[in-house]
N, C-alpha and C. Protein backbone atom coordinates (compact mmCIF):
# COMPACT_ATOMS: atom_id res chain seq x y z
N UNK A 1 -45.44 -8.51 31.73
CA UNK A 1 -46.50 -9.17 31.00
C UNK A 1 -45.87 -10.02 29.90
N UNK A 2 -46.28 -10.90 29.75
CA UNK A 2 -45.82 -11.73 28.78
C UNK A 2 -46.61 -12.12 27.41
N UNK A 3 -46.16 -12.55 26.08
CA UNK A 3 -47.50 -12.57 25.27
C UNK A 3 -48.22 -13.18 25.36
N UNK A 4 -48.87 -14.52 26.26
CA UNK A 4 -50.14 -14.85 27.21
C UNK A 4 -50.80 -14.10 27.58
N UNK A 5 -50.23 -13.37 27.99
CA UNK A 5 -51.34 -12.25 28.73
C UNK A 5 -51.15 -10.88 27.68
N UNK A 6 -51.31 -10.56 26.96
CA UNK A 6 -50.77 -9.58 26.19
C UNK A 6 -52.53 -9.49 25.45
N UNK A 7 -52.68 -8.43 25.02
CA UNK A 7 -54.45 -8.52 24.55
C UNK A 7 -54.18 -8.63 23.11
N UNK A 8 -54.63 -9.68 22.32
CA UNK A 8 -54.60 -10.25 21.16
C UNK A 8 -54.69 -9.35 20.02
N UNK A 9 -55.23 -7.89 20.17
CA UNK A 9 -55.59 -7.29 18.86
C UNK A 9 -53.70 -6.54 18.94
N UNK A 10 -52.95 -6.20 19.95
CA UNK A 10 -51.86 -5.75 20.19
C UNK A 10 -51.06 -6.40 19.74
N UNK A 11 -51.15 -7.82 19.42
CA UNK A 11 -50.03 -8.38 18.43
C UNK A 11 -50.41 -8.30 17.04
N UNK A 12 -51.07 -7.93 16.33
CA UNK A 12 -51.44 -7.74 15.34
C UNK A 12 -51.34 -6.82 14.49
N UNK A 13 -49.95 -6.29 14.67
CA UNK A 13 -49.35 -4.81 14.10
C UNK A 13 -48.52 -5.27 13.75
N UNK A 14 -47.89 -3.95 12.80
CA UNK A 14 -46.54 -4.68 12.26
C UNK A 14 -45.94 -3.25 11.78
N UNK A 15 -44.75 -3.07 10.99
CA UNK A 15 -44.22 -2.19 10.20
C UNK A 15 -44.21 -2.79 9.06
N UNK A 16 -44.81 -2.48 7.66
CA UNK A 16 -44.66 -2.73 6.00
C UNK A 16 -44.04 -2.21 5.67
N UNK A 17 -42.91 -2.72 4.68
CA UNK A 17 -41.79 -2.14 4.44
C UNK A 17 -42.03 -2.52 2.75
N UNK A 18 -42.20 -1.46 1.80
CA UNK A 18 -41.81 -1.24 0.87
C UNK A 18 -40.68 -0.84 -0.13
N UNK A 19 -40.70 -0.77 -1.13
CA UNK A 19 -39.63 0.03 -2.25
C UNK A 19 -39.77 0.10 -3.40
N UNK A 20 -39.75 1.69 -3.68
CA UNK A 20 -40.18 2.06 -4.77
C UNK A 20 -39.06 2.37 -5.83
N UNK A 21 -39.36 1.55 -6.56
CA UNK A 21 -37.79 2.83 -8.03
C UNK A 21 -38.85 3.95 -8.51
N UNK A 22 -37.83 5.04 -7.85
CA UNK A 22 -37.90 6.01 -9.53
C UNK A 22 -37.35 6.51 -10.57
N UNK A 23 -37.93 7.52 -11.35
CA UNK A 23 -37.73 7.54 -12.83
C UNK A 23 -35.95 8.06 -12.88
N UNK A 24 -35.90 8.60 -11.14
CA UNK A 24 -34.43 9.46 -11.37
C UNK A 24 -33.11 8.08 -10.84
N UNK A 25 -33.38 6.87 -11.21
CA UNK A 25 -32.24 6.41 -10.50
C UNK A 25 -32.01 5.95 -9.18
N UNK A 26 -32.83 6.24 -8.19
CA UNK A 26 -32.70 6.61 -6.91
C UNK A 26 -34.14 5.21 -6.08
N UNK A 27 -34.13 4.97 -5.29
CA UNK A 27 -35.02 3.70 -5.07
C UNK A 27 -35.83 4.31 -3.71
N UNK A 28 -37.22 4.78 -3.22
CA UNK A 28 -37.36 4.87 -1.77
C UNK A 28 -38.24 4.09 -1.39
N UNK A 29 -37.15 3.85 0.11
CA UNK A 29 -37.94 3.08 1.29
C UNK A 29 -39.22 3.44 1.83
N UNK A 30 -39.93 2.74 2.19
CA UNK A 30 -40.79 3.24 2.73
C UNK A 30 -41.86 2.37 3.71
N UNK A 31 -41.48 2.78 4.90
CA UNK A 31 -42.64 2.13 6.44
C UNK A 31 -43.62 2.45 6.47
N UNK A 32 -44.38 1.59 6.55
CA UNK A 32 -45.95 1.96 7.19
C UNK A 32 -46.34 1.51 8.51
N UNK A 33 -47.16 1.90 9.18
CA UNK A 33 -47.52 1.08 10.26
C UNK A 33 -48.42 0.35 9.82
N UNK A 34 -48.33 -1.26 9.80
CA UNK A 34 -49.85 -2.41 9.42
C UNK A 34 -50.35 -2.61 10.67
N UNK A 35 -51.35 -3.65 10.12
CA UNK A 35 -52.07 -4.46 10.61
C UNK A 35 -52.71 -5.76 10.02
N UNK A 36 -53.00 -6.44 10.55
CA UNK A 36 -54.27 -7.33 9.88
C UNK A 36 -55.73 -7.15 9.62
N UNK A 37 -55.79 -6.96 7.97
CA UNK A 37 -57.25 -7.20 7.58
C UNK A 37 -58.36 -8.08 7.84
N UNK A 38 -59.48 -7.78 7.56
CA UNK A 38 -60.39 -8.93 8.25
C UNK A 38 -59.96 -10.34 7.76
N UNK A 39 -59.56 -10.04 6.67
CA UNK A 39 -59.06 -12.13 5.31
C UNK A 39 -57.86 -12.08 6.40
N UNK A 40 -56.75 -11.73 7.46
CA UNK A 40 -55.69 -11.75 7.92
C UNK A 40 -54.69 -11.57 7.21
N UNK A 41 -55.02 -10.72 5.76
CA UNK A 41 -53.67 -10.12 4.92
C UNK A 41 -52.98 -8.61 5.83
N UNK A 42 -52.29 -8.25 5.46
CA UNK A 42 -51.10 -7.31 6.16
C UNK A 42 -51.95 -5.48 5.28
N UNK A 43 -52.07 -4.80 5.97
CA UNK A 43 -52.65 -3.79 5.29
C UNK A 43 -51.92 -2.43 6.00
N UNK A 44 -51.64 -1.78 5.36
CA UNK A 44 -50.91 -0.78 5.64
C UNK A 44 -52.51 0.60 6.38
N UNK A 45 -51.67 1.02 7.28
CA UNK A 45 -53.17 1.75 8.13
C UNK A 45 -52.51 3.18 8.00
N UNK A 46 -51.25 3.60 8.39
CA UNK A 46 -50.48 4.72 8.75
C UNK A 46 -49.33 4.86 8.23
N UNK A 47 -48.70 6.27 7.39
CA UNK A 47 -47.01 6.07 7.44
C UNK A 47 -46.66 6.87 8.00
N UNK A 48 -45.55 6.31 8.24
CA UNK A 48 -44.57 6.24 9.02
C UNK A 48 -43.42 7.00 8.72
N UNK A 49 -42.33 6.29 8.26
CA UNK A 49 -41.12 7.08 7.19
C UNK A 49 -40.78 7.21 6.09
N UNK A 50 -40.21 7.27 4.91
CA UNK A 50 -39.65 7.21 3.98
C UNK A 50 -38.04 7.68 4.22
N UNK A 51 -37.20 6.78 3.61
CA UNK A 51 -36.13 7.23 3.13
C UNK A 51 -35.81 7.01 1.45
N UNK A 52 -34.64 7.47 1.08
CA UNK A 52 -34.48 7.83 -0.43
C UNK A 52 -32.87 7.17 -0.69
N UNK A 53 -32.38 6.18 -1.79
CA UNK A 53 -31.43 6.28 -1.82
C UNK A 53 -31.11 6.21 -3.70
N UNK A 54 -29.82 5.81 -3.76
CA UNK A 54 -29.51 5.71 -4.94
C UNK A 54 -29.71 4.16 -5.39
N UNK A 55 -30.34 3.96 -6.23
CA UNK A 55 -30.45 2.63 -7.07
C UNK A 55 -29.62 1.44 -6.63
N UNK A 56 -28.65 1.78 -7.08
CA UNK A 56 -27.40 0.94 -6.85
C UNK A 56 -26.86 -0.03 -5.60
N UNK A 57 -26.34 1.62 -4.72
CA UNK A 57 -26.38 1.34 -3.38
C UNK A 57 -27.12 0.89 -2.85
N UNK A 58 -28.70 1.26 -2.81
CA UNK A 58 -29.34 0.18 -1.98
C UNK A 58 -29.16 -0.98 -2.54
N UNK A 59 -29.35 -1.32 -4.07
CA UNK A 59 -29.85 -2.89 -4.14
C UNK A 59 -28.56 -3.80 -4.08
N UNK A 60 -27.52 -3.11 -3.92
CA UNK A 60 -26.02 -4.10 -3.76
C UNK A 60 -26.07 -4.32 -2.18
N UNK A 61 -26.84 -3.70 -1.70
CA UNK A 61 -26.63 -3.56 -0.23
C UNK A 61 -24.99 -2.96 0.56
N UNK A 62 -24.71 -1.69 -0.40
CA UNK A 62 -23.75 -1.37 0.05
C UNK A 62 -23.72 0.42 0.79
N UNK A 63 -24.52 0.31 1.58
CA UNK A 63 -25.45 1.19 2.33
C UNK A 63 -24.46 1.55 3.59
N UNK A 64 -23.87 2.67 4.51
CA UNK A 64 -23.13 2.55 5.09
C UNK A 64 -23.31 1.62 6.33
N UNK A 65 -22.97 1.67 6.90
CA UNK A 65 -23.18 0.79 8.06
C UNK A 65 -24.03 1.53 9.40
N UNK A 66 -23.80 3.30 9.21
CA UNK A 66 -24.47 3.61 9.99
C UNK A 66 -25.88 3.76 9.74
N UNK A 67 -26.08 4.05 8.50
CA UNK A 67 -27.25 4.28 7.71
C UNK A 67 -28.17 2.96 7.23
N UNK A 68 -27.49 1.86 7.78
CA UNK A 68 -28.17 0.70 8.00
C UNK A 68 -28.59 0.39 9.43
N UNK A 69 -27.85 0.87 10.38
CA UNK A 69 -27.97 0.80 11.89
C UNK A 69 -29.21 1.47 11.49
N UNK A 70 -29.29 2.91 11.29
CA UNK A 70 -30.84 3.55 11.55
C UNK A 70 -31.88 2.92 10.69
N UNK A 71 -31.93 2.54 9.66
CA UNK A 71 -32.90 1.70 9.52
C UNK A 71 -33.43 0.79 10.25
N UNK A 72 -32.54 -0.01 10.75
CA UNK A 72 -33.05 -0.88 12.29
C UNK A 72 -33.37 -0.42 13.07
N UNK A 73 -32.84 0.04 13.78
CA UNK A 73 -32.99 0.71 15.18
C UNK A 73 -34.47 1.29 14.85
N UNK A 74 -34.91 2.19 13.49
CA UNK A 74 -36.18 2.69 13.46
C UNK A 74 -36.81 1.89 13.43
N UNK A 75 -36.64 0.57 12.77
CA UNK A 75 -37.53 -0.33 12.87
C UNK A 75 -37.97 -1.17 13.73
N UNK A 76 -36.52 -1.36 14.42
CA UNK A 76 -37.09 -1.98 16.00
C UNK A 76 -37.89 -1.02 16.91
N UNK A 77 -37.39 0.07 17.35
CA UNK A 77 -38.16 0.74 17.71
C UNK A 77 -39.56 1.22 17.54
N UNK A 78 -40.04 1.38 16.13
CA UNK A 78 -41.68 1.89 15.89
C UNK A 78 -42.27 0.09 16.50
N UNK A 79 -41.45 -0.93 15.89
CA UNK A 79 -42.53 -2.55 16.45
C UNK A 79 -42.31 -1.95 18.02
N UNK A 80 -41.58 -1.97 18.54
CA UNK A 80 -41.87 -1.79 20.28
C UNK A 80 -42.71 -0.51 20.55
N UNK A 81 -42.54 0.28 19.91
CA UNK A 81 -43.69 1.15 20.32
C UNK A 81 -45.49 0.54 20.10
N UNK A 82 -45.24 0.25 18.70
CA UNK A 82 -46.45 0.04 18.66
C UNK A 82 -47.11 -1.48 19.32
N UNK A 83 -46.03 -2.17 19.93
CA UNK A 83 -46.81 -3.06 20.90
C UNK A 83 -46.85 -2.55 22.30
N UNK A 84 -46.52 -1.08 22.83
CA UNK A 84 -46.63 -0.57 23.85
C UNK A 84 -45.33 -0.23 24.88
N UNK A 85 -44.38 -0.78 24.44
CA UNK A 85 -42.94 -0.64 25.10
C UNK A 85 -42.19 0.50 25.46
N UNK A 86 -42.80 1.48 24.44
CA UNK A 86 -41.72 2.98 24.74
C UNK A 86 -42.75 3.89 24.87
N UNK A 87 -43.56 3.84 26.06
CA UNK A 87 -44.14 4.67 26.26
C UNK A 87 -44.05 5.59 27.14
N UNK A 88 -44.07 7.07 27.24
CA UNK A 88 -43.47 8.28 27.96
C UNK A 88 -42.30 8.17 27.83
């Protein structure tokens, strides 16, 4: 199937990706599963994950390399799920 043929409300998801500082130093990530609101703004419906890191490290972007792989990979993965791809 291709996105022509794909049913229109199914592209209309997304993963929201936030970040929060807190009071301890430390910054967390955090996914939601979106969508589009009726205005077509991005609205968070479901979460998803959180991860937690240290201040620093995340915002230098000096994050390991594997621990950046899983951030992707989770993130590619929940968008293909939630357009129907990894199912069973």
């Amino acid at each position: 199937m291709n996105d022509g043929e794909r049913d229109p409300e199914q592209r209309r998801v997304a993963v929201i990706c936030s970040l929060e500082e807190l009071a301890d130093g430390r910054v967390r990530l955090r996914l939601d599963d979106g969508a589009t609101g009726e205005g077509g703004e991005w609205v968070a419906k479901s979460h998803f994950t959180v991860r937690e890191f240290q201040r620093a490290v995340f915002l230098d972007v000096d994050l390991p390399a594997n621990e950046l792989a899983e951030i992707g990979i989770a993130l590619v993965a929940r968008l293909a799920a939630l357009h129907g791809h990894l199912q069973g």
